[in-house]
Protein backbone atom coordinates (compact mmCIF):
# COMPACT_ATOMS: atom_id res chain seq x y z
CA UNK A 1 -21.95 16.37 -1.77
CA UNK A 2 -25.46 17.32 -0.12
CA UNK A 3 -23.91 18.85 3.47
CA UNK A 4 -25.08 21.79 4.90
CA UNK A 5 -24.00 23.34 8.11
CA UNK A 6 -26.55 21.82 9.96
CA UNK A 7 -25.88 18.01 9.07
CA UNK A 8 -22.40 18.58 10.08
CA UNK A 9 -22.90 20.40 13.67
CA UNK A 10 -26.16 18.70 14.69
CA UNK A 11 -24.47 15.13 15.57
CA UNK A 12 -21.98 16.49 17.01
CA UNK A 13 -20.51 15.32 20.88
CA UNK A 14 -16.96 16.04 20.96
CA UNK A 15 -14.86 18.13 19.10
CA UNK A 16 -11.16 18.97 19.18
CA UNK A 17 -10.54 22.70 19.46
CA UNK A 18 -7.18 23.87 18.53
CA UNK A 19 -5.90 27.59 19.04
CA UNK A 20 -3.00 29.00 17.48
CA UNK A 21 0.06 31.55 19.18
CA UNK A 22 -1.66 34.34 16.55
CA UNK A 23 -4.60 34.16 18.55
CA UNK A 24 -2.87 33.44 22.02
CA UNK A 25 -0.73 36.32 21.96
CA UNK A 26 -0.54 39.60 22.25
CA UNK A 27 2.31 41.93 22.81
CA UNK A 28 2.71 42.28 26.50
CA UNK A 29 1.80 38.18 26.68
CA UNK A 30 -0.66 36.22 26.57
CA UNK A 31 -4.07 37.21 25.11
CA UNK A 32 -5.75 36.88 28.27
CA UNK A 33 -9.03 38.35 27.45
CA UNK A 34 -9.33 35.86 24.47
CA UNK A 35 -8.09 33.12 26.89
CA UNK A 36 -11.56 34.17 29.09
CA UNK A 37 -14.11 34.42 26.06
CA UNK A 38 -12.57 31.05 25.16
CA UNK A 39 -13.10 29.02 28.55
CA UNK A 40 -16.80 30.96 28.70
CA UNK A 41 -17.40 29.82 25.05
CA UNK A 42 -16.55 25.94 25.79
CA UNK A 43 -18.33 25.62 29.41
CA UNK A 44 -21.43 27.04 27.90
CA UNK A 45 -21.22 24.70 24.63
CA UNK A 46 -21.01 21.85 27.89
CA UNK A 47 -23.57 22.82 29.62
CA UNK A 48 -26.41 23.70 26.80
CA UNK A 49 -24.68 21.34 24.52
CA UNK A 50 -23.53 17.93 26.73
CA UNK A 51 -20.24 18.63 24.69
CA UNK A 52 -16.76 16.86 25.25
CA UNK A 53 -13.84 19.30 24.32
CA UNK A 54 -10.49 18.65 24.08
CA UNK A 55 -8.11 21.67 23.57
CA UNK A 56 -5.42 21.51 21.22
CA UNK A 57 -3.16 24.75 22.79
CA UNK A 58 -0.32 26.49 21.16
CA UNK A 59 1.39 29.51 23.08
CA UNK A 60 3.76 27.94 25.70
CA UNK A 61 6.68 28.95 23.00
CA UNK A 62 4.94 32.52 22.18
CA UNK A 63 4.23 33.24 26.10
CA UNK A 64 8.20 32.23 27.65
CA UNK A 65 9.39 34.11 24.37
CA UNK A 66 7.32 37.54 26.20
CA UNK A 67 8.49 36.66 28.92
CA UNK A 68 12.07 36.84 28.08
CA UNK A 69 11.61 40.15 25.68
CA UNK A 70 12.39 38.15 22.86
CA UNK A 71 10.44 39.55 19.52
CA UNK A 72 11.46 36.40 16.75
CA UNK A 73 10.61 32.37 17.39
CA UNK A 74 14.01 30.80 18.42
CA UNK A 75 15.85 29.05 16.12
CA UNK A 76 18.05 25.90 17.77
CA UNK A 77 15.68 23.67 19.36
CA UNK A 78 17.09 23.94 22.95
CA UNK A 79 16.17 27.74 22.41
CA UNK A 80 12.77 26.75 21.89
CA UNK A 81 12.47 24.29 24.43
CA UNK A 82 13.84 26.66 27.11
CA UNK A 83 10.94 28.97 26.08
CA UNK A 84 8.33 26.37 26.39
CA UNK A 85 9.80 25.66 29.49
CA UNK A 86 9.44 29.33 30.69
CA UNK A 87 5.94 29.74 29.18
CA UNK A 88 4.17 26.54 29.68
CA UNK A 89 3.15 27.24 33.62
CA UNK A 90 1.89 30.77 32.77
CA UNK A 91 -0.13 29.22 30.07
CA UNK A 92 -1.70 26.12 32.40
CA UNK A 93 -2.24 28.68 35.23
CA UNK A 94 -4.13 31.24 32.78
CA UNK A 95 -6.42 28.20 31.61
CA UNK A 96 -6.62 26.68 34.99
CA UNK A 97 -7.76 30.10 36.66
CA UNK A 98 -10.20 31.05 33.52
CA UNK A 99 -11.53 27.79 33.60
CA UNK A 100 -12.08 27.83 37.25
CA UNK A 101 -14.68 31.10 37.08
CA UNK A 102 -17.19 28.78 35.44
CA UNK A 103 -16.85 25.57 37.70
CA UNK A 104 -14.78 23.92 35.25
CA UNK A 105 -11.33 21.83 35.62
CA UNK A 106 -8.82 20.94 33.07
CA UNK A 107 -5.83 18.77 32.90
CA UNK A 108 -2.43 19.04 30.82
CA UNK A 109 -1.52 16.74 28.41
CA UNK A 110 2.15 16.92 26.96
CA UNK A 111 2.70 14.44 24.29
CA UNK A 112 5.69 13.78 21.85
CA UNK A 113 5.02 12.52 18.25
CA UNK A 114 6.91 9.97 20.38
CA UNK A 115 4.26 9.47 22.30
CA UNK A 116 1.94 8.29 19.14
CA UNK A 117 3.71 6.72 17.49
CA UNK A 118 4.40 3.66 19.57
CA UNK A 119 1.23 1.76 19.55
CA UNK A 120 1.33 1.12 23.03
CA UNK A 121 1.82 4.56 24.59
CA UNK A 122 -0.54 5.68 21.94
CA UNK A 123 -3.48 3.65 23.73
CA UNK A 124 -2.03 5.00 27.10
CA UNK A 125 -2.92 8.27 25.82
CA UNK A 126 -6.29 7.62 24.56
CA UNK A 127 -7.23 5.74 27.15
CA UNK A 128 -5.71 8.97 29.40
CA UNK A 129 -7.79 11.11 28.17
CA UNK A 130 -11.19 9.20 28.11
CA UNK A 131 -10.80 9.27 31.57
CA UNK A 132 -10.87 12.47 31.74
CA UNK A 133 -13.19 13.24 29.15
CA UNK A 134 -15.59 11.02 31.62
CA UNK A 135 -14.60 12.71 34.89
CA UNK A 136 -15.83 15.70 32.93
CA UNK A 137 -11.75 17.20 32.38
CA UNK A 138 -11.23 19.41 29.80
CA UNK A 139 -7.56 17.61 28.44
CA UNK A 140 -5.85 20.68 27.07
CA UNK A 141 -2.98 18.65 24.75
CA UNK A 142 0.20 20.45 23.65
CA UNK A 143 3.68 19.21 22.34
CA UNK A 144 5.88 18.52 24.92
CA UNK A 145 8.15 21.42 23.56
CA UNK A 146 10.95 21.24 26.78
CA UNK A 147 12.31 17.42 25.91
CA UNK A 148 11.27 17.12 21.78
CA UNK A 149 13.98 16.73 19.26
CA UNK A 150 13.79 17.26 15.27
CA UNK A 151 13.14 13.60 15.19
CA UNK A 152 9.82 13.65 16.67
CA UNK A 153 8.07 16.56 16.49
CA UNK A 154 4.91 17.25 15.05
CA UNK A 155 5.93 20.29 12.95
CA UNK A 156 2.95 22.09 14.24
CA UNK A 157 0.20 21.87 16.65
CA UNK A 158 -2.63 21.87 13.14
CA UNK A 159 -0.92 18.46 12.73
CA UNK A 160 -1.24 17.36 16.23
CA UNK A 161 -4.81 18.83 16.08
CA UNK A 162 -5.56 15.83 13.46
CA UNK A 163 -3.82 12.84 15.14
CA UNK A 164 -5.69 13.88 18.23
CA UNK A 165 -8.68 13.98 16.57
CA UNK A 166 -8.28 10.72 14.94
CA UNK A 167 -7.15 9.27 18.36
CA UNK A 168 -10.08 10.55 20.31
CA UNK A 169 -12.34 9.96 17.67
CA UNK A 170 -13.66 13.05 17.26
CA UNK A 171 -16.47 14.69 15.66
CA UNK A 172 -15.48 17.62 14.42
CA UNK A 173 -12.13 19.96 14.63
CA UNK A 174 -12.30 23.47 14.95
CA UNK A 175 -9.16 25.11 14.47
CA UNK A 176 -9.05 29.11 15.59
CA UNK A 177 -6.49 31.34 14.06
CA UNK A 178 -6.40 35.26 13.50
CA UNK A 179 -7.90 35.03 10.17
CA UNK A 180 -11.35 34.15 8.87
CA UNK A 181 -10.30 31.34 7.22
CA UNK A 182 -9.57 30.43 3.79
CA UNK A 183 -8.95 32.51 1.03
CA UNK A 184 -8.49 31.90 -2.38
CA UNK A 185 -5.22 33.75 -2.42
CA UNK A 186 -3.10 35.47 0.66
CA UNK A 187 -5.29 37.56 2.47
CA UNK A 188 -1.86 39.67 3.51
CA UNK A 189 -0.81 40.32 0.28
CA UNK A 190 -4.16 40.61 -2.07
CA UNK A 191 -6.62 42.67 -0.71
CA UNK A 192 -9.42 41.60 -3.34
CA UNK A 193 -9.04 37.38 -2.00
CA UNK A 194 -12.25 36.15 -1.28
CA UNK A 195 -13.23 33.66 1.45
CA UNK A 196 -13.93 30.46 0.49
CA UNK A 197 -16.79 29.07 2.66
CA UNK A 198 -16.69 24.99 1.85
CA UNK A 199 -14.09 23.07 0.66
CA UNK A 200 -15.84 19.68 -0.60
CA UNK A 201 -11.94 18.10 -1.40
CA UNK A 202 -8.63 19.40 -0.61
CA UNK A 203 -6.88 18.69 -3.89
CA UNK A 204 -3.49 18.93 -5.09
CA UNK A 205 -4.68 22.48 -6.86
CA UNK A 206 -5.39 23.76 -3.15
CA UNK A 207 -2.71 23.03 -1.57
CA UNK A 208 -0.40 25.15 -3.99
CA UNK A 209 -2.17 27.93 -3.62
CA UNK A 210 -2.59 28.09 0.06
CA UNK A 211 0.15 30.41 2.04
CA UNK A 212 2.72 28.62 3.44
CA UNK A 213 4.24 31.76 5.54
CA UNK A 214 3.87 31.07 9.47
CA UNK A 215 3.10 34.32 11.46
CA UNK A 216 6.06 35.58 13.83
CA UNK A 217 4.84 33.28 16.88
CA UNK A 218 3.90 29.99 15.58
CA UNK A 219 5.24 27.28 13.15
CA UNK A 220 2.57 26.71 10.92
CA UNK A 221 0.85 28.90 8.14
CA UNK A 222 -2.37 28.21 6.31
CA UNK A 223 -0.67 25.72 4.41
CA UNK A 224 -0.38 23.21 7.59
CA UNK A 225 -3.93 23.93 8.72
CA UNK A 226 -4.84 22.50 4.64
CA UNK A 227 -3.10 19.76 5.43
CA UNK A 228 -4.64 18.87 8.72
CA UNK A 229 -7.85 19.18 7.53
CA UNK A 230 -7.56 17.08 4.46
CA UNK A 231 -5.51 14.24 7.05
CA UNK A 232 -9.00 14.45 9.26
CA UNK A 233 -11.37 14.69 6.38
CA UNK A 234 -9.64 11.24 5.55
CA UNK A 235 -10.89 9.86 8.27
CA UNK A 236 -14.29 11.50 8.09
CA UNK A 237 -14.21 14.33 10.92
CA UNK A 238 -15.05 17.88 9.61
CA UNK A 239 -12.98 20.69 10.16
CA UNK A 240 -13.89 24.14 10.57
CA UNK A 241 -10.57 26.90 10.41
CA UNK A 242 -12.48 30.03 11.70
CA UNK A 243 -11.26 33.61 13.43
CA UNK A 244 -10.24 32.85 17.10
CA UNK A 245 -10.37 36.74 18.00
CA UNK A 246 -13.47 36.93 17.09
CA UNK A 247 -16.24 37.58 19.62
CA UNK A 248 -18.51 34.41 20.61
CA UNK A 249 -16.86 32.84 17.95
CA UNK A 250 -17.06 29.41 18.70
CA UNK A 251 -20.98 30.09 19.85
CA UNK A 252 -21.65 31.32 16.63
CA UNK A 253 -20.62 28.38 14.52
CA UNK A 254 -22.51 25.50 16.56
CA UNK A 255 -25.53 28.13 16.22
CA UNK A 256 -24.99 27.34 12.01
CA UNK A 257 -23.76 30.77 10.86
CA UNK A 258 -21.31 30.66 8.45
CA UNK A 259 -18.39 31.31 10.29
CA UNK A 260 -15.04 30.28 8.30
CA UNK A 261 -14.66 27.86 6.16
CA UNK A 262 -16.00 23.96 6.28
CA UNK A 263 -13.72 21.09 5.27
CA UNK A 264 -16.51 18.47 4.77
CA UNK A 265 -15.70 15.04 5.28
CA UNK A 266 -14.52 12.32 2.92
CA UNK A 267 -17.92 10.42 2.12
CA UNK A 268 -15.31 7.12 2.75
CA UNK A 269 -13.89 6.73 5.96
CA UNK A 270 -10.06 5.68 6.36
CA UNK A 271 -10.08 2.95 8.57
CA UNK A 272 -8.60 4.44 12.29
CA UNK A 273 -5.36 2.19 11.97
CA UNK A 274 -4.63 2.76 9.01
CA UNK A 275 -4.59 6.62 9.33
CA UNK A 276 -2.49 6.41 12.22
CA UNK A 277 -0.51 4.29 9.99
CA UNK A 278 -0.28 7.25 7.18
CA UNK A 279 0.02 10.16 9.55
CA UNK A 280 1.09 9.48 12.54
CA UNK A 281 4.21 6.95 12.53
CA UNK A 282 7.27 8.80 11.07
CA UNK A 283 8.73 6.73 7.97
CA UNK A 284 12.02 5.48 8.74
CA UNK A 285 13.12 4.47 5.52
CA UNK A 286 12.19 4.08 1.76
CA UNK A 287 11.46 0.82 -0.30
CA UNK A 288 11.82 1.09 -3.90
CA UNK A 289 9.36 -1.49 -5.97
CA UNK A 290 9.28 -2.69 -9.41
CA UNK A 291 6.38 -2.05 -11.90
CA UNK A 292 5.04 -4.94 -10.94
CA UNK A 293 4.54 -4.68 -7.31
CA UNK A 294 3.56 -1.43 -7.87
CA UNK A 295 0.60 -3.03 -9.54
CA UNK A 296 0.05 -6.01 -7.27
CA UNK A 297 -0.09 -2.88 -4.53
CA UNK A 298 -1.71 0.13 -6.11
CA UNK A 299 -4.35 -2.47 -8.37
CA UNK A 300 -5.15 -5.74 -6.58
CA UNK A 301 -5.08 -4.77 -2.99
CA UNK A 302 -1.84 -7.24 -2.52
CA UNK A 303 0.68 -7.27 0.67
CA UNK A 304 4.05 -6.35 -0.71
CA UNK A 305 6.65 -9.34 -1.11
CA UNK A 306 10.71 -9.49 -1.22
CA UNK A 307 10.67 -10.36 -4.96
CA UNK A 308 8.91 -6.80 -6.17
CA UNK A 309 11.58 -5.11 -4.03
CA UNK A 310 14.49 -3.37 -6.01
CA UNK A 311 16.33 -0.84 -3.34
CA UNK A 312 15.89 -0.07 0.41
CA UNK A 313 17.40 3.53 1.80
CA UNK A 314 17.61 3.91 5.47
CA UNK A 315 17.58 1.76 8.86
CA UNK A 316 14.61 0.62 10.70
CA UNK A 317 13.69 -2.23 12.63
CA UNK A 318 11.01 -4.40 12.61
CA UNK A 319 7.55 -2.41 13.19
CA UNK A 320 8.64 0.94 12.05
CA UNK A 321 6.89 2.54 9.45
CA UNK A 322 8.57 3.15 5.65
CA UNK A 323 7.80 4.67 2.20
CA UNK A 324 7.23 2.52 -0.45
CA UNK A 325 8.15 4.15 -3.95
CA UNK A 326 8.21 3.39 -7.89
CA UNK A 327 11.20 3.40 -9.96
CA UNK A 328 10.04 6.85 -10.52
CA UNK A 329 10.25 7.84 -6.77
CA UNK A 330 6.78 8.91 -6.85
CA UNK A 331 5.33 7.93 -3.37
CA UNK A 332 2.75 5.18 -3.39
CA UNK A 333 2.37 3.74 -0.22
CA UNK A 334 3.31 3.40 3.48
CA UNK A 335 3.45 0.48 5.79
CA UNK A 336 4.92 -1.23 9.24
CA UNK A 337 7.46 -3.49 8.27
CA UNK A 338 7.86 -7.04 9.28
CA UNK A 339 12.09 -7.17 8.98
CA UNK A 340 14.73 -4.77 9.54
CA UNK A 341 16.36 -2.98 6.96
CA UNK A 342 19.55 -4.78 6.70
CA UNK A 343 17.50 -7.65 6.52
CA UNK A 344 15.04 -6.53 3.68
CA UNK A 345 18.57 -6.02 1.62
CA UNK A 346 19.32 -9.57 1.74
CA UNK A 347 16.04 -10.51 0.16
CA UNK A 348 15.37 -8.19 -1.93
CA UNK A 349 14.66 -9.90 -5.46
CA UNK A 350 13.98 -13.21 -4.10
CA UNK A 351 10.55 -14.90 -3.62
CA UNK A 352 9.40 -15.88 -0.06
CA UNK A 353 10.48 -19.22 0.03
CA UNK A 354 13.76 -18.36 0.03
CA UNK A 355 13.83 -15.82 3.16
CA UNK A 356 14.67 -18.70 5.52
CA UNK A 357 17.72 -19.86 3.76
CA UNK A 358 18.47 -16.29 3.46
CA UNK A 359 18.17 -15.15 6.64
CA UNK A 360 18.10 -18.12 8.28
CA UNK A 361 14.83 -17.75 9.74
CA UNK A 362 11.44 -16.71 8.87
CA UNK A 363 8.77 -13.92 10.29
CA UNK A 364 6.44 -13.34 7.70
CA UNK A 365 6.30 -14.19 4.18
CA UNK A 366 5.48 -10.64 3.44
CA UNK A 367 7.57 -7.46 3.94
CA UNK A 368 4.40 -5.39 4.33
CA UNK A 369 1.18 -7.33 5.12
CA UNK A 370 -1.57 -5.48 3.41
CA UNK A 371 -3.53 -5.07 6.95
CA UNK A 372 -0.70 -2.95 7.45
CA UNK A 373 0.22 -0.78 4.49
CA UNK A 374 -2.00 2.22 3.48
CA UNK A 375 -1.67 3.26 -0.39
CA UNK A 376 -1.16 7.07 -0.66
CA UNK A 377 -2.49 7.15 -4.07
CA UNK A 378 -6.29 8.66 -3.69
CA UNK A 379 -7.21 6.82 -6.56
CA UNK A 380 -6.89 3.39 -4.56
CA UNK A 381 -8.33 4.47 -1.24
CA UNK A 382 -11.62 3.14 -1.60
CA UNK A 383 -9.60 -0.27 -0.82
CA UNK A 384 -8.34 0.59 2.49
CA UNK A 385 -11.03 2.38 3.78
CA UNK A 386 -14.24 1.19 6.28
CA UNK A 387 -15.11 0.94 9.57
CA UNK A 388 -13.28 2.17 12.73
């Protein structure tokens, strides 16, 4: 794939910058000297650059948990949301006041996976944060820690990073951590890893080998940060995982040095439903198919119908997202479905002309029209993919 550094940073007019508690923290508090070479960094990028940011912050969690003395991540989620609760106005003020040196305002954003997942309140966001984007805002977008349940979190702010990328159709995503990137092995534990400075594909290979151990502060290790770049490669944004502590760090990538490593974007881009389809809704349930739906799904680009339906797990209603598996359980696809689970039971098996004498009425002929179902397999992608 013929990308240099150059092709990817040269187009670029807004980028999603996300900053992890590694970086945030230090062990009085918050890293407030990082938190200034940061704001100077972005309003300078604005001002020589025309650049739209939007900051993807960790830290509330990591700053209350200073402020309390406390030395390990809580474990009960009302723990952790008491932190956040404690933490998040010390880290708004230390933007807000760093910020404020170079002219520049910002807003808070708190969002629940909650928040994107309903289609409505998802285009209440974007549209939220256009405006401020064009009142010249920096949104700075965290989890809304103090009110989320296990139900709808993110599982880490590298996964919000991506869903806010995809939702404000971002450019490019530059996530800062305290380490220089990507190694091929754990930089903690094998002194002799080597950084790897492009990753054309994330592949199944990669993601075995990347560290899945979070630092003391924050949830997610370099195996989330993988993951979130291969979910916004999908949709054709580059990401760039580079050293947050770093000095002029973020100057010194849009200037083309090799800083970190470069997660080049899928030539093919996933269609912007659909990949809020894939990563954003939370599956509610699973749908088990026969070999031949599996075929009429994975092969000929079909909608999926009662009569290639063998087993349904879980409740959901109409609209909610659900797995669709093969009698193997192997995961090959995810969609919105048009009937509740209860009533997907009663049809299972049959064709669609019998769901009204079934049911005793009729939505859709299909369980999962085909607009609405995004295959997981990579070998099928090319089918779902195109324009925004």
């Amino acid at each position: 794939m013929a990308y240099s550094r150059e092709d990817i940073l040269h187009p670029v007019k807004r980028v999603v910058i996300k900053i992890g508690s590694g970086a945030l923290t230090v062990k009085d508090g918050l890293n407030l000297e990082l938190i200034h070479a940061l704001s100077e960094d972005i309003c300078t990028l604005i001002t020589k650059r025309g650049l739209e940011t939007v900051l993807v912050s960790s830290g509330a969690i990591a700053c209350g948990m200073k402020k309390m003395g406390l030395s390990q991540r809580p474990q009960s989620i009302s723990q952790q949301q008491a932190a956040a609760a404690i933490g998040q106005s010390s880290l708004m003020l230390a933007y807000e006041e760093s910020f404020q040196r170079h002219g520049q305002k910002v807003a808070q954003v708190l969002v629940t996976r909650d928040d994107l997942t309903n289609r409505r309140r998802y285009i209440n966001t974007r549209n939220t944060i256009f405006t401020l984007l064009n009142w010249k805002v920096i949104p700075i977008i965290n989890e809304n820690d103090t009110v989320v349940t296990d139900e709808i979190k993110f599982g880490d702010n590298d996964n919000l990073s991506a869903m806010i990328a995809n939702l404000v159709e971002s450019h490019l995503v530059i996530n800062l951590t305290n380490t220089d990137g990507l190694f091929d092995d754990d930089p903690r534990l094998n002194k002799d890893s080597r950084l790897i400075p492009v990753v054309e594909k994330v592949t199944s290979s990669l993601e075995k080998r990347a560290s899945s151990i979070p630092g003391d502060l924050g949830k997610g290790g370099m195996e989330s940060k993988l993951f979130a770049a291969k979910h916004a490669a999908l949709r054709g944004i580059p990401t760039i995982i580079a050293n947050g502590l770093k000095v002029n760090i973020l100057n010194a990538i849009f200037e083309g040095k090799h800083e970190g490593t470069l997660f080049l974007p899928q030539p093919i881009r996933m269609q912007s439903r659909k990949h809020w389809i894939a990563f954003t809704k939370s599956p509610k349930g699973k749908i088990v198919v026969d070999e031949g739906a599996e075929d009429a799904l994975l092969h000929k680009g079909k909608s999926l119908l009662p009569s290639g339906i063998t087993s349904v797990y879980g409740r959901f209603s109409i609209g909610n997202s659900v797995t669709v598996v093969n009698k193997k359980e192997k995961d090959i696809a995810i969609g919105l479905v048009n009937y509740q689970s209860i009533d997907v039971e009663k049809v299972k098996g049959h064709k669609s002309s019998e769901i009204e004498r079934l049911l005793g009425y009729k939505h859709e002929d299909e369980i999962i029209h085909k607009d609405n179902l995004v295959l997981l397999d990579e070998e099928q992608r090319s089918t779902q993919h195109g324009s925004p």
